[in-house]
PDB file of N, CA and C in Angstrom:
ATOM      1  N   UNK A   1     -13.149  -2.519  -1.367  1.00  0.00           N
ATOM      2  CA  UNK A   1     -12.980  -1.142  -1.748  1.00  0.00           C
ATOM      3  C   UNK A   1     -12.435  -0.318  -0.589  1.00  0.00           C
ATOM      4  N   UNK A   2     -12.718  -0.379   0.892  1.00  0.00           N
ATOM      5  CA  UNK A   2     -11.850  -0.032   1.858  1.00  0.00           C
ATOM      6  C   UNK A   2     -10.756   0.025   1.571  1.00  0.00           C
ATOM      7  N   UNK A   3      -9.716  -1.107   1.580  1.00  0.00           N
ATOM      8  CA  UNK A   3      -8.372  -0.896   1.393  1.00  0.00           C
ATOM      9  C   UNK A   3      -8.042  -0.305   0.148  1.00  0.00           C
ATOM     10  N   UNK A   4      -8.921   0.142  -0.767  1.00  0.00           N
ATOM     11  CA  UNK A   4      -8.028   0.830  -1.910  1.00  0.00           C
ATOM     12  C   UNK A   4      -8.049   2.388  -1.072  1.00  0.00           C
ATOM     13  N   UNK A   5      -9.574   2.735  -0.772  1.00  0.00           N
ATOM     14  CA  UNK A   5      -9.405   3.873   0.202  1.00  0.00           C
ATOM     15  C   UNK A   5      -8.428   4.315   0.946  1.00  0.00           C
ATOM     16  N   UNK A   6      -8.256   3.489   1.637  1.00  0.00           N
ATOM     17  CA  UNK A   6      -7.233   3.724   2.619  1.00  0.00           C
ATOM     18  C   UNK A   6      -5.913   3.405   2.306  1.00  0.00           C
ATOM     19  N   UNK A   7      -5.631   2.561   1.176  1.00  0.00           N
ATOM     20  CA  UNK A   7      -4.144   2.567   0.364  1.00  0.00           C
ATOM     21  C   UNK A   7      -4.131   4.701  -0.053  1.00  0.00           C
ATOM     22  N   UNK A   8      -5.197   5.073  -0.557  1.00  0.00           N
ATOM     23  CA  UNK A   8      -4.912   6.362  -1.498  1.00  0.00           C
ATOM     24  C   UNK A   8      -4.874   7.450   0.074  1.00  0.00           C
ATOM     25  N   UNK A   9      -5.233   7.024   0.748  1.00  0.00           N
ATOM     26  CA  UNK A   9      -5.370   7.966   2.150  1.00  0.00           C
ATOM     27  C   UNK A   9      -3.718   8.075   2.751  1.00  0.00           C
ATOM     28  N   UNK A  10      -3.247   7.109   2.435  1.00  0.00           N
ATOM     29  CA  UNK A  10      -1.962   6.731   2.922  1.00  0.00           C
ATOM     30  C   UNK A  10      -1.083   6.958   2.432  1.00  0.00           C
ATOM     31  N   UNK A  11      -1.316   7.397   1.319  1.00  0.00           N
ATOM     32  CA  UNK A  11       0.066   7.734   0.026  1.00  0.00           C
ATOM     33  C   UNK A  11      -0.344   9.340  -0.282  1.00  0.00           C
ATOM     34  N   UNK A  12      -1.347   9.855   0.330  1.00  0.00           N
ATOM     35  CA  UNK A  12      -1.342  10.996  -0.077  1.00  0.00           C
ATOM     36  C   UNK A  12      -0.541  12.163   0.704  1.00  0.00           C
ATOM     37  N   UNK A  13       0.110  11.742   2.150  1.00  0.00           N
ATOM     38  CA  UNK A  13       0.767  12.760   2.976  1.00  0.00           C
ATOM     39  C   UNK A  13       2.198  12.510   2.141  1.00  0.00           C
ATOM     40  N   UNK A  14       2.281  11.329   1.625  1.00  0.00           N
ATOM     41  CA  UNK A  14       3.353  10.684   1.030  1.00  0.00           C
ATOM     42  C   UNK A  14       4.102  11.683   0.205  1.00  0.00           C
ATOM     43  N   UNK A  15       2.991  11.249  -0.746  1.00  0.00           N
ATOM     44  CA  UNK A  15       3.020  12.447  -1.997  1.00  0.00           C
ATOM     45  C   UNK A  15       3.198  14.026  -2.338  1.00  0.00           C
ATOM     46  N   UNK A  16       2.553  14.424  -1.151  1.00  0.00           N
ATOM     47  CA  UNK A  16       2.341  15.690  -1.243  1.00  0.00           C
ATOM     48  C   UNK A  16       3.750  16.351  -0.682  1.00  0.00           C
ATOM     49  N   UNK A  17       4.223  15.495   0.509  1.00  0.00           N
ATOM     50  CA  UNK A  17       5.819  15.995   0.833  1.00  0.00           C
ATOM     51  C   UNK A  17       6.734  15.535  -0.360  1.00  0.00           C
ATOM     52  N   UNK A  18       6.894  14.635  -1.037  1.00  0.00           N
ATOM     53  CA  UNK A  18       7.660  14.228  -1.852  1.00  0.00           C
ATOM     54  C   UNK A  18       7.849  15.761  -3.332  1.00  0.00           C
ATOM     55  N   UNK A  19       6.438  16.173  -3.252  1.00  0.00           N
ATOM     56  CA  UNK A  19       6.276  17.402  -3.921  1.00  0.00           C
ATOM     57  C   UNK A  19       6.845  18.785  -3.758  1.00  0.00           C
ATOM     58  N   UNK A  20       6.754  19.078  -2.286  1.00  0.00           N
ATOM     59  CA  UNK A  20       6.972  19.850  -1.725  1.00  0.00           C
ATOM     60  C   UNK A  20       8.704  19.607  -1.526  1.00  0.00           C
ATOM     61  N   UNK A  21       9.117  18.446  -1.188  1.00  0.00           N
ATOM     62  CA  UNK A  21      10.444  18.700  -1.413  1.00  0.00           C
ATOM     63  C   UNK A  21      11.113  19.186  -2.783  1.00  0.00           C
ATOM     64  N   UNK A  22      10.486  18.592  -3.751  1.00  0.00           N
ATOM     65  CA  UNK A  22      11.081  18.730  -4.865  1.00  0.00           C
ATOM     66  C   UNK A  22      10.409  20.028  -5.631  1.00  0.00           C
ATOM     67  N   UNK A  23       9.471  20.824  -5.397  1.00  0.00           N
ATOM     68  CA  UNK A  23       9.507  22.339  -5.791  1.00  0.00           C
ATOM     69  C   UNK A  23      10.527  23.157  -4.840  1.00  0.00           C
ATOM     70  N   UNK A  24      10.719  22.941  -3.620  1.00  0.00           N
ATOM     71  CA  UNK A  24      11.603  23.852  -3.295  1.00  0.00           C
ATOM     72  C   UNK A  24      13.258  24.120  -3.773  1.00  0.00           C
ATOM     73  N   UNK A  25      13.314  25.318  -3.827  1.00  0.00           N
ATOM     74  CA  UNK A  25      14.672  25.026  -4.311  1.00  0.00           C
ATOM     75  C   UNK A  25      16.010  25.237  -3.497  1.00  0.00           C
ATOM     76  N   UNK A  26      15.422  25.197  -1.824  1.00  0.00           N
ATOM     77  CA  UNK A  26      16.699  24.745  -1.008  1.00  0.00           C
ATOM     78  C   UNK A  26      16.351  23.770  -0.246  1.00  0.00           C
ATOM     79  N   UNK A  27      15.883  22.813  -0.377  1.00  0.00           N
ATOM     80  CA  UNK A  27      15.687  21.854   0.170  1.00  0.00           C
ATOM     81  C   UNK A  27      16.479  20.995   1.275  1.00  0.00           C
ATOM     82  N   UNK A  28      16.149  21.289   2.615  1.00  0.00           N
ATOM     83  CA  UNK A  28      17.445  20.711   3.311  1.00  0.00           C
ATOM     84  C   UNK A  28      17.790  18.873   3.146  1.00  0.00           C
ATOM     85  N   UNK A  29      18.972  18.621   2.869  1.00  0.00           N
ATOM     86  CA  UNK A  29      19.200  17.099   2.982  1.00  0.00           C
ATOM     87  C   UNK A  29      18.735  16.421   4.082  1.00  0.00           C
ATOM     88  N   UNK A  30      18.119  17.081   5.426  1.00  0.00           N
ATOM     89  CA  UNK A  30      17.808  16.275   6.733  1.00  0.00           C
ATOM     90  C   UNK A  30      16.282  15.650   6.221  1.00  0.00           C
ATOM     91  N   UNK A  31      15.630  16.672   5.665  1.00  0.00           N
ATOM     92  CA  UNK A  31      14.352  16.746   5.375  1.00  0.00           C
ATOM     93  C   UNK A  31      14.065  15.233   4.326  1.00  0.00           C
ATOM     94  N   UNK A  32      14.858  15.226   3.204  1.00  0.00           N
ATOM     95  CA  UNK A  32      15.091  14.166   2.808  1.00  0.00           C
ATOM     96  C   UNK A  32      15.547  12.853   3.328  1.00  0.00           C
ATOM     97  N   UNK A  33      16.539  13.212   4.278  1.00  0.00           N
ATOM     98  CA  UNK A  33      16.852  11.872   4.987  1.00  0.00           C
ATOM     99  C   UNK A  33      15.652  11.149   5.940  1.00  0.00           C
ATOM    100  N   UNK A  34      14.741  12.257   6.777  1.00  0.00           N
ATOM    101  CA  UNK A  34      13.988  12.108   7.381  1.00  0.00           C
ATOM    102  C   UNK A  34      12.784  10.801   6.583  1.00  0.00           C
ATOM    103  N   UNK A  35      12.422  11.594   5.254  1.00  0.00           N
ATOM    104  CA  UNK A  35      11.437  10.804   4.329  1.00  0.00           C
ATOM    105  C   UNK A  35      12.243   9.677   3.952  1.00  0.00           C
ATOM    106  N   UNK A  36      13.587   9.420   3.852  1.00  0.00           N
ATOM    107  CA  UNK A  36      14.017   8.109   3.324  1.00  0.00           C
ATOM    108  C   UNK A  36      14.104   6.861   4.595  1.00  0.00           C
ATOM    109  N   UNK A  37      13.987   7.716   5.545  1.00  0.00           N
ATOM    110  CA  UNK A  37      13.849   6.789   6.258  1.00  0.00           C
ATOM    111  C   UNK A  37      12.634   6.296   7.001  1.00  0.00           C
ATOM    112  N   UNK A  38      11.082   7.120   6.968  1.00  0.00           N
ATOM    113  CA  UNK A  38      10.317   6.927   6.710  1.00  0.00           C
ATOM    114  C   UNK A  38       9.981   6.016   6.079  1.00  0.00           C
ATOM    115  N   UNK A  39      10.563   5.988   4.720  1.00  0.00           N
ATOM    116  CA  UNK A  39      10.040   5.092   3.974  1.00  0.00           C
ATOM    117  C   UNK A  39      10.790   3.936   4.594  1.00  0.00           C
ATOM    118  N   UNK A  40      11.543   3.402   4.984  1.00  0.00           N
ATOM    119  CA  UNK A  40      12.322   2.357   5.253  1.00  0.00           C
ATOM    120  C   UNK A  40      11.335   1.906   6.885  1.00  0.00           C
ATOM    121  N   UNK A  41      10.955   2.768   7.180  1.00  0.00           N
ATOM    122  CA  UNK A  41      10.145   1.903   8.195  1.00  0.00           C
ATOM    123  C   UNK A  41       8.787   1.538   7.870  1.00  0.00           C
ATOM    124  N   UNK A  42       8.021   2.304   6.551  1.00  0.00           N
ATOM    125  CA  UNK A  42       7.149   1.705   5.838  1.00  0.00           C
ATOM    126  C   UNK A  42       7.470   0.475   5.515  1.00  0.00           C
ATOM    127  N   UNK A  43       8.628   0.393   4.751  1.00  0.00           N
ATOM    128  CA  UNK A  43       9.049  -0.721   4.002  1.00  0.00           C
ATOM    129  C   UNK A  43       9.218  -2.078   4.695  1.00  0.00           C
ATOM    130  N   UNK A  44       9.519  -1.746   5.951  1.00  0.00           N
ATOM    131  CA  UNK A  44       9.789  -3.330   7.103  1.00  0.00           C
ATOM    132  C   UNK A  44       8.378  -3.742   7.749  1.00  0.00           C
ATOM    133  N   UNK A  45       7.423  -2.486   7.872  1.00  0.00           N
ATOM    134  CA  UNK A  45       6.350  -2.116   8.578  1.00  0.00           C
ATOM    135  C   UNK A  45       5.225  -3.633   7.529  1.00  0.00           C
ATOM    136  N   UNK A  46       5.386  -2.858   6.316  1.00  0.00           N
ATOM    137  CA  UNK A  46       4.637  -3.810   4.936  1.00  0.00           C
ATOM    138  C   UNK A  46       5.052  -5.279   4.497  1.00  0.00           C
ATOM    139  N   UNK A  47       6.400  -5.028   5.191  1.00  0.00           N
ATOM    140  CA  UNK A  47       7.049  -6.475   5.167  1.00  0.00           C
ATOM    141  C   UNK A  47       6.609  -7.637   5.858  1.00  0.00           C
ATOM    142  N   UNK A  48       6.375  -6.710   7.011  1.00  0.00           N
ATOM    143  CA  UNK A  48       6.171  -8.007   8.515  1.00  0.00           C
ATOM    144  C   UNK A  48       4.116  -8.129   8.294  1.00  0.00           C
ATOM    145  N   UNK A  49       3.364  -7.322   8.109  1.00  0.00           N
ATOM    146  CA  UNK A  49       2.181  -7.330   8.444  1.00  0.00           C
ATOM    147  C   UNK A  49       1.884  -7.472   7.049  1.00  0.00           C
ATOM    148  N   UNK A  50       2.151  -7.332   6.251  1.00  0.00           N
ATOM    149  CA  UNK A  50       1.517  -7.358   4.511  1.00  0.00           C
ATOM    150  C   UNK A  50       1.398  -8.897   4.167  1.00  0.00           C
ATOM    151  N   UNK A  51       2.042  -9.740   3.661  1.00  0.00           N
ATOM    152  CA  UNK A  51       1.625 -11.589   4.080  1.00  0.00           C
ATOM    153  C   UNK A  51       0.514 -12.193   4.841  1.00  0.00           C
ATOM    154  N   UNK A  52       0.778 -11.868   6.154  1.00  0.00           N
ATOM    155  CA  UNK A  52      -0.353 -11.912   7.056  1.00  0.00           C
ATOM    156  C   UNK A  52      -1.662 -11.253   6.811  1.00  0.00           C
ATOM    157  N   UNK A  53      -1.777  -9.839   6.785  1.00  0.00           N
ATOM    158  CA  UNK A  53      -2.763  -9.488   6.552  1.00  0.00           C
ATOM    159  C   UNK A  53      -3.577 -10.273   4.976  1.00  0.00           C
ATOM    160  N   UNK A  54      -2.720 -10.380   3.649  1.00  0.00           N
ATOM    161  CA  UNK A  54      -3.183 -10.699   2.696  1.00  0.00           C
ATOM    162  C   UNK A  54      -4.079 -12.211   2.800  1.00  0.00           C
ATOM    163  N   UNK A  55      -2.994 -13.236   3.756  1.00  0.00           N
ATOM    164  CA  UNK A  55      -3.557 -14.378   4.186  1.00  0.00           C
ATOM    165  C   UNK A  55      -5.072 -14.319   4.761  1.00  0.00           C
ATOM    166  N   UNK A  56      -5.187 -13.507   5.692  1.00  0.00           N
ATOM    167  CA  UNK A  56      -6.296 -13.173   6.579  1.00  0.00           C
ATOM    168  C   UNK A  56      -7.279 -12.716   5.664  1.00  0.00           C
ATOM    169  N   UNK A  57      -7.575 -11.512   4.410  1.00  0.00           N
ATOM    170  CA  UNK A  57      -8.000 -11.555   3.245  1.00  0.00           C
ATOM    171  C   UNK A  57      -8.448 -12.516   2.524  1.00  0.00           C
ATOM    172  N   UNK A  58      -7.607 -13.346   2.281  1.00  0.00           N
ATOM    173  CA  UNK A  58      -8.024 -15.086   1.548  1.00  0.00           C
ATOM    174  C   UNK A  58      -9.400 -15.858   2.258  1.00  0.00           C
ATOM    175  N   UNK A  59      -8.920 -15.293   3.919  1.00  0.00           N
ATOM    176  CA  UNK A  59      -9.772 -16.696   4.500  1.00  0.00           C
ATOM    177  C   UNK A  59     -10.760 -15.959   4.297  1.00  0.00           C
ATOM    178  N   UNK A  60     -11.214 -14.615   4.897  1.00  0.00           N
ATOM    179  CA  UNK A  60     -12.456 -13.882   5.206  1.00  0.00           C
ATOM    180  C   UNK A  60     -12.982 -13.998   3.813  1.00  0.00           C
ATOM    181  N   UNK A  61     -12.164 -13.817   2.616  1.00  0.00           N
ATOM    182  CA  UNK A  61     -13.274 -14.136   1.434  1.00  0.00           C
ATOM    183  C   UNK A  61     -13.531 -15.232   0.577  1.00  0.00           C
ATOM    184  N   UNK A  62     -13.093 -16.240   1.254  1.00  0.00           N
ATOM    185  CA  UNK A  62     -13.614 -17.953   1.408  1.00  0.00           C
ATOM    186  C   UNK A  62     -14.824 -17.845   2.316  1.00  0.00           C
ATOM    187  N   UNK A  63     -14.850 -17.218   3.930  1.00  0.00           N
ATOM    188  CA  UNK A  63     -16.435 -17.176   4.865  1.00  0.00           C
ATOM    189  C   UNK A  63     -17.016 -16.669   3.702  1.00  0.00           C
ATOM    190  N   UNK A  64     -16.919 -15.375   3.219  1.00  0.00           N
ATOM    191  CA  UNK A  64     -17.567 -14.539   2.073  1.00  0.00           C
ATOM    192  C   UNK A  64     -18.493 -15.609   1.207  1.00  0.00           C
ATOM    193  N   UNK A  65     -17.655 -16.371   0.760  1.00  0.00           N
ATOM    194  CA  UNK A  65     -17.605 -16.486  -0.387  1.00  0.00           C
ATOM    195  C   UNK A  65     -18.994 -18.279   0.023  1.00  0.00           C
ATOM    196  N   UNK A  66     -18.637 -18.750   1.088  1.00  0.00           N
ATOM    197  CA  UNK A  66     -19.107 -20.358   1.522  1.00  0.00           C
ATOM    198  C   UNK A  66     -20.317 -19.804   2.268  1.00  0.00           C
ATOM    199  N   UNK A  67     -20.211 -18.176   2.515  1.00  0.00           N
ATOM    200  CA  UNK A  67     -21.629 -17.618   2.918  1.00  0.00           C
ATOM    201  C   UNK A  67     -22.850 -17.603   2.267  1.00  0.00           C
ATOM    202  N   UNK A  68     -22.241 -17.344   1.327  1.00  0.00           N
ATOM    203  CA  UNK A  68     -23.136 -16.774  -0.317  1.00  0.00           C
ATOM    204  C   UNK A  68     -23.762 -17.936  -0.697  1.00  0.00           C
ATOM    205  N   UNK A  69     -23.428 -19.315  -0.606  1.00  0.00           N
ATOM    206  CA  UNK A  69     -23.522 -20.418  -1.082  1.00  0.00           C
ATOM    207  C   UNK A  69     -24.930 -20.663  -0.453  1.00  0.00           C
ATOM    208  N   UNK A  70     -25.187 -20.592   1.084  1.00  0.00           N
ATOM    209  CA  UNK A  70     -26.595 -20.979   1.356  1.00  0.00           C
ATOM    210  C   UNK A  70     -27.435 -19.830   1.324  1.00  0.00           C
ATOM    211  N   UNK A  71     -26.986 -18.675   0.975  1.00  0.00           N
ATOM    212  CA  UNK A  71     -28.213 -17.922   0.240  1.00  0.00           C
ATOM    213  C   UNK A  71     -29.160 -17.706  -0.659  1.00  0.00           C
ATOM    214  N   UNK A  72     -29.876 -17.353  -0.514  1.00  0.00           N
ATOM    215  CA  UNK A  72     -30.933 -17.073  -2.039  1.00  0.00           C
ATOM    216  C   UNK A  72     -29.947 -16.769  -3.091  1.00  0.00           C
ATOM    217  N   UNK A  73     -30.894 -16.701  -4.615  1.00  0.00           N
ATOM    218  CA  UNK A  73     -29.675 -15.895  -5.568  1.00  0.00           C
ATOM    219  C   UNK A  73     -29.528 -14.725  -5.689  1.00  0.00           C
ATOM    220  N   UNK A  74     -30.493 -13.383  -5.106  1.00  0.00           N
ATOM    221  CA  UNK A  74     -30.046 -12.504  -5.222  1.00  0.00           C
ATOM    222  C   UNK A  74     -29.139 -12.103  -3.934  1.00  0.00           C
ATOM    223  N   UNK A  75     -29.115 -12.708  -3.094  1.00  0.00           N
ATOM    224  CA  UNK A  75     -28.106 -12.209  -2.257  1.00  0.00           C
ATOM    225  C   UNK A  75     -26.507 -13.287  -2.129  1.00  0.00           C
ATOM    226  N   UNK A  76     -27.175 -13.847  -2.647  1.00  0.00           N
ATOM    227  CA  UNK A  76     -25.447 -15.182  -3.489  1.00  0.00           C
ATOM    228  C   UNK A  76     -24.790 -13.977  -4.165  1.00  0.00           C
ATOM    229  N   UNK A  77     -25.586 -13.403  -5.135  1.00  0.00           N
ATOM    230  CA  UNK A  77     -24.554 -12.516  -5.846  1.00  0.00           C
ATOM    231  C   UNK A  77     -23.752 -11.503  -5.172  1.00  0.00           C
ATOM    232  N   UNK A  78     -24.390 -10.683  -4.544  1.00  0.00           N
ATOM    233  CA  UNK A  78     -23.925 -10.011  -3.698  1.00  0.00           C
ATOM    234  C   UNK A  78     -22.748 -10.700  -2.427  1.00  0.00           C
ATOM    235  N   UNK A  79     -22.598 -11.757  -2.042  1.00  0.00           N
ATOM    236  CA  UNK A  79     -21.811 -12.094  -0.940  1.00  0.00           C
ATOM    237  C   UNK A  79     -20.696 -12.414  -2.480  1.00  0.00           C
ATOM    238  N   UNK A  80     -20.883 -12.977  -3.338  1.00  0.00           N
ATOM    239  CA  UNK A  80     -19.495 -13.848  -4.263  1.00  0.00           C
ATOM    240  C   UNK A  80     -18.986 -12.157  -4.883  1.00  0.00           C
ATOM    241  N   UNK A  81     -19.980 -11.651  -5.286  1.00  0.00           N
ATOM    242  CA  UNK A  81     -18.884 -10.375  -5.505  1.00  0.00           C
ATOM    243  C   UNK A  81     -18.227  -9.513  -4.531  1.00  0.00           C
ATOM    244  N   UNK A  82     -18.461  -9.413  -3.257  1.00  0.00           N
ATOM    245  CA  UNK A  82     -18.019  -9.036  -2.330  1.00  0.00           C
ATOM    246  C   UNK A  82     -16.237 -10.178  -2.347  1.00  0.00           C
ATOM    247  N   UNK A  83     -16.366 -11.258  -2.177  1.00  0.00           N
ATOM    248  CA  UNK A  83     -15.673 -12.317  -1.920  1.00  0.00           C
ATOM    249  C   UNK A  83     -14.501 -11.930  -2.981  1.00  0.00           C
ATOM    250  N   UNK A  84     -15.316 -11.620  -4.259  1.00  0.00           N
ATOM    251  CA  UNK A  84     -13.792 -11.182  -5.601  1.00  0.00           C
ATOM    252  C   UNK A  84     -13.119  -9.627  -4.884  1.00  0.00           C
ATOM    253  N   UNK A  85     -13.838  -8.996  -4.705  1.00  0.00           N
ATOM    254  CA  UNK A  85     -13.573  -7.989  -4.195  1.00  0.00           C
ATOM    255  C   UNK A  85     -12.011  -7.711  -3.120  1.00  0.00           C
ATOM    256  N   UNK A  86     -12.381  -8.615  -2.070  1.00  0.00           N
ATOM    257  CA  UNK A  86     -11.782  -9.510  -1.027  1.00  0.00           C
ATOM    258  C   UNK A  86     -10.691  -9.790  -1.666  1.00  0.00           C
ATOM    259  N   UNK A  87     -10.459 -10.754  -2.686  1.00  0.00           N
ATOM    260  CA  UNK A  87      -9.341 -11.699  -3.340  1.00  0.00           C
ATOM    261  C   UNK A  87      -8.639 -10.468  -3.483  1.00  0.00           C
ATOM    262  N   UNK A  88      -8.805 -10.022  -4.614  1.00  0.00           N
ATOM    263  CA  UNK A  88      -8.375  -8.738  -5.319  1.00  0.00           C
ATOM    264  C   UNK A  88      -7.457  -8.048  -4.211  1.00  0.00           C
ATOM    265  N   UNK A  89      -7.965  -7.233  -2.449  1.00  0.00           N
ATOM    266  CA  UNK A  89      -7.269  -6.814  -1.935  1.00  0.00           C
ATOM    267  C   UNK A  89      -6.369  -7.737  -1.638  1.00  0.00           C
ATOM    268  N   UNK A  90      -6.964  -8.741  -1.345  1.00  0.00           N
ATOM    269  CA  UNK A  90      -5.438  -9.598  -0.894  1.00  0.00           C
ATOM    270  C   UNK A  90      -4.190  -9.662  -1.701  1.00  0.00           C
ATOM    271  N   UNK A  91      -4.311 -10.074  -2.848  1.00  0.00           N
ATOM    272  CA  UNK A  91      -3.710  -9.837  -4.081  1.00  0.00           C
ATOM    273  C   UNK A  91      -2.560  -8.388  -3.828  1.00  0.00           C
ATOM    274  N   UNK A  92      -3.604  -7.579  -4.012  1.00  0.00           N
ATOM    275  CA  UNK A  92      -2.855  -6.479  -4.195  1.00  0.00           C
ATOM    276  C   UNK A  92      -2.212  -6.087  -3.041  1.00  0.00           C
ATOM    277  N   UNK A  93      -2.521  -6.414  -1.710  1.00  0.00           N
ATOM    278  CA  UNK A  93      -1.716  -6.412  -0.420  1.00  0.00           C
ATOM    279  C   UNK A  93      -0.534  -7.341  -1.092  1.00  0.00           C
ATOM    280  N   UNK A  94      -0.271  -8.272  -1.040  1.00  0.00           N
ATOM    281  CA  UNK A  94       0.565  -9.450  -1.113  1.00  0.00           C
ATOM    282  C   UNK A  94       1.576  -9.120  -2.446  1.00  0.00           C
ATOM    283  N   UNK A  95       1.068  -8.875  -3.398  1.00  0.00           N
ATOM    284  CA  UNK A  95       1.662  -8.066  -4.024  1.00  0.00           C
ATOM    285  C   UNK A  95       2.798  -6.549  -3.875  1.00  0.00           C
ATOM    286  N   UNK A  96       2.524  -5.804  -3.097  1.00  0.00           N
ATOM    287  CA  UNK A  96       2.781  -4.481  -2.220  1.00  0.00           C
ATOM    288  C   UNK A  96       3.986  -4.939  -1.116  1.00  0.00           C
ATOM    289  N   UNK A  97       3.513  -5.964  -0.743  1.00  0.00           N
ATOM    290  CA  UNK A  97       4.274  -6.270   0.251  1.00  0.00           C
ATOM    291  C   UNK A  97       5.808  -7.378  -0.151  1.00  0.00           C
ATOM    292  N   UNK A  98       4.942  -7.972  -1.147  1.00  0.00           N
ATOM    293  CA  UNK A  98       6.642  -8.416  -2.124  1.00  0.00           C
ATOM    294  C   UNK A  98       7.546  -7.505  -2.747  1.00  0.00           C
ATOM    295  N   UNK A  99       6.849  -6.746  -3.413  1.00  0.00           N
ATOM    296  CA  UNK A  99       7.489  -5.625  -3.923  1.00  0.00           C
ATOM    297  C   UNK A  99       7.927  -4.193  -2.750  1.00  0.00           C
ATOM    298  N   UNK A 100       7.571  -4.136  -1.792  1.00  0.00           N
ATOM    299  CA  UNK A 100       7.994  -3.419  -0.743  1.00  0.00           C
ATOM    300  C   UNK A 100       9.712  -2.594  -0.743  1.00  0.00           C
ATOM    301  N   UNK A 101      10.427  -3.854  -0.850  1.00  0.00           N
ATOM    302  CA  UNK A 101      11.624  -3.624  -0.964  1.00  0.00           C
ATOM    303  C   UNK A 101      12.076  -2.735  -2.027  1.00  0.00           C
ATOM    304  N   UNK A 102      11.702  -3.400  -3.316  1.00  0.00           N
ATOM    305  CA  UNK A 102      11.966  -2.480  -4.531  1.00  0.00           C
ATOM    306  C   UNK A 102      11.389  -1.265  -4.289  1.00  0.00           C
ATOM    307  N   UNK A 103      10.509  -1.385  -4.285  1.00  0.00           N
ATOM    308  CA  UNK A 103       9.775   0.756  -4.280  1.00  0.00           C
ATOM    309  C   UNK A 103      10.394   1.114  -3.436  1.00  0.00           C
ATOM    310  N   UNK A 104      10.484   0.945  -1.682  1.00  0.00           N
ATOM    311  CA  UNK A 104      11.633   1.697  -1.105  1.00  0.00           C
ATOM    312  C   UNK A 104      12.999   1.829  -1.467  1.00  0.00           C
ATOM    313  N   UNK A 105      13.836   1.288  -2.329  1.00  0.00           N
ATOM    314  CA  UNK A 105      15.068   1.410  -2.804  1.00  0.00           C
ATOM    315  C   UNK A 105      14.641   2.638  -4.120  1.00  0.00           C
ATOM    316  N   UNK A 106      13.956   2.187  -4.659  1.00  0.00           N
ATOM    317  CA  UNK A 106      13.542   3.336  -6.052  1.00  0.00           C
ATOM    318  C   UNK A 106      12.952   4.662  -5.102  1.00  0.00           C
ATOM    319  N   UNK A 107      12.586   4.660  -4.535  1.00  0.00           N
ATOM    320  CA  UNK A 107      12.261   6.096  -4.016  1.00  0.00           C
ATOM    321  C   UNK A 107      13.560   6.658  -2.966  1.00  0.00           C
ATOM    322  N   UNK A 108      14.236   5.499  -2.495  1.00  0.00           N
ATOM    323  CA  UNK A 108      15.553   6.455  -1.635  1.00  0.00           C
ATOM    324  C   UNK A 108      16.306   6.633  -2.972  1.00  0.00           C
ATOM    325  N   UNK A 109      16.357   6.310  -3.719  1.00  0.00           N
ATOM    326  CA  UNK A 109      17.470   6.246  -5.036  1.00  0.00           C
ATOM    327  C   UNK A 109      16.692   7.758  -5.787  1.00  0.00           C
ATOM    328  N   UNK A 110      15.280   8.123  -5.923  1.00  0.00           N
ATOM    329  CA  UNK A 110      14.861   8.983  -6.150  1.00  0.00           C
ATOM    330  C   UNK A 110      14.880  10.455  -5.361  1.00  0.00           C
ATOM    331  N   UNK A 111      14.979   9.816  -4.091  1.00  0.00           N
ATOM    332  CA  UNK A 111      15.290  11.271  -3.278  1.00  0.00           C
ATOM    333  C   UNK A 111      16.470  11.671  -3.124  1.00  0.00           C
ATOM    334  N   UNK A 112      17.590  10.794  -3.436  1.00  0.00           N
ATOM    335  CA  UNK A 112      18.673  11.289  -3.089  1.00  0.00           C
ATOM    336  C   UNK A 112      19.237  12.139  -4.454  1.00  0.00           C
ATOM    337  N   UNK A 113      18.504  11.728  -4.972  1.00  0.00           N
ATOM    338  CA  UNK A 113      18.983  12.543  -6.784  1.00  0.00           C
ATOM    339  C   UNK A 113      18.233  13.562  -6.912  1.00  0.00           C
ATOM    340  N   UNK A 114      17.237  13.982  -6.215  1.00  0.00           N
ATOM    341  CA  UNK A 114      16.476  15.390  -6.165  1.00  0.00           C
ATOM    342  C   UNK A 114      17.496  16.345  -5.071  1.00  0.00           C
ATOM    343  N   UNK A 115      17.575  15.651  -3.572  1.00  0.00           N
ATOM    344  CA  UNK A 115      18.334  16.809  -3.287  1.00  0.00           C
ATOM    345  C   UNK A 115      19.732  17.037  -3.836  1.00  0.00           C
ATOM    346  N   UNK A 116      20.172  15.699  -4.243  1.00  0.00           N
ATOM    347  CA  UNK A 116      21.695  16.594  -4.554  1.00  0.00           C
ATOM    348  C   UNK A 116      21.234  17.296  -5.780  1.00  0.00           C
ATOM    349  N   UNK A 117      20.629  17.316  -6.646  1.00  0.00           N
ATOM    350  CA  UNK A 117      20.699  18.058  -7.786  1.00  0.00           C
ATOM    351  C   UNK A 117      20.275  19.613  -7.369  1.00  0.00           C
ATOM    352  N   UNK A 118      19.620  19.627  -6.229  1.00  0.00           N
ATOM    353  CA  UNK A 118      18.922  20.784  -5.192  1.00  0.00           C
ATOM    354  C   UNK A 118      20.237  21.701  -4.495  1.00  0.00           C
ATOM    355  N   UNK A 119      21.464  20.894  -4.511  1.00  0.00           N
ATOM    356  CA  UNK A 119      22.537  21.717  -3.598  1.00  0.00           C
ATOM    357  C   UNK A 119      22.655  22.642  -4.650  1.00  0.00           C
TER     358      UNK A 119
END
């Protein structure tokens, strides 16, 4: 549940400029270029560390998970759902990070059609 936290912590400065560009109605093109390229260093940033990190995810919720195993059962449950928990971010890291490329092309393809429609 951390990394969903901190996925929504991370997309929210995101968001809120992406907003703010697009209510204004002179919006300078630098301002936009600035965020498209932002995103493009997100995008290499998620590229290089997103795999890895997801890998590293896998193992820690295999310990998780081979932890749980010599425990009692009420605390088995607790380490194996922790462990799905685990999968899940990895997943969705690894996921994020394949798709990386596409969402940064759909969002420079999205900003550039807000400001010109803005001139």
């Amino acid at each position: 549940m951390g990394l969903i936290k901190a996925a929504k912590c991370a997309l929210v400065p995101l968001t809120v400029a992406l907003l703010l560009l697009g209510t204004t109605n002179g919006a300078s093109p630098q301002a936009a270029l600035q965020i498209v390229t932002e995103l493009g260093n997100l995008k290499s940033a998620l590229g290089q560390v997103g795999p890895i990190l997801s890998a590293v995810l896998f193992i820690i919720a295999g310990v998780f998970y081979a932890v749980g195993q010599v425990m009692p059962p009420d605390k088995r449950a607790n380490f194996h759902s922790t462990a799905i928990n685990i999968i899940i971010g990895a997943i969705v890291v690894g996921v994020l990070s394949v798709a990386s490329t596409s969402l940064a092309t759909a969002s420079s393809h999205l900003l550039s059609n807000m400001t010109s429609n803005s001139l």
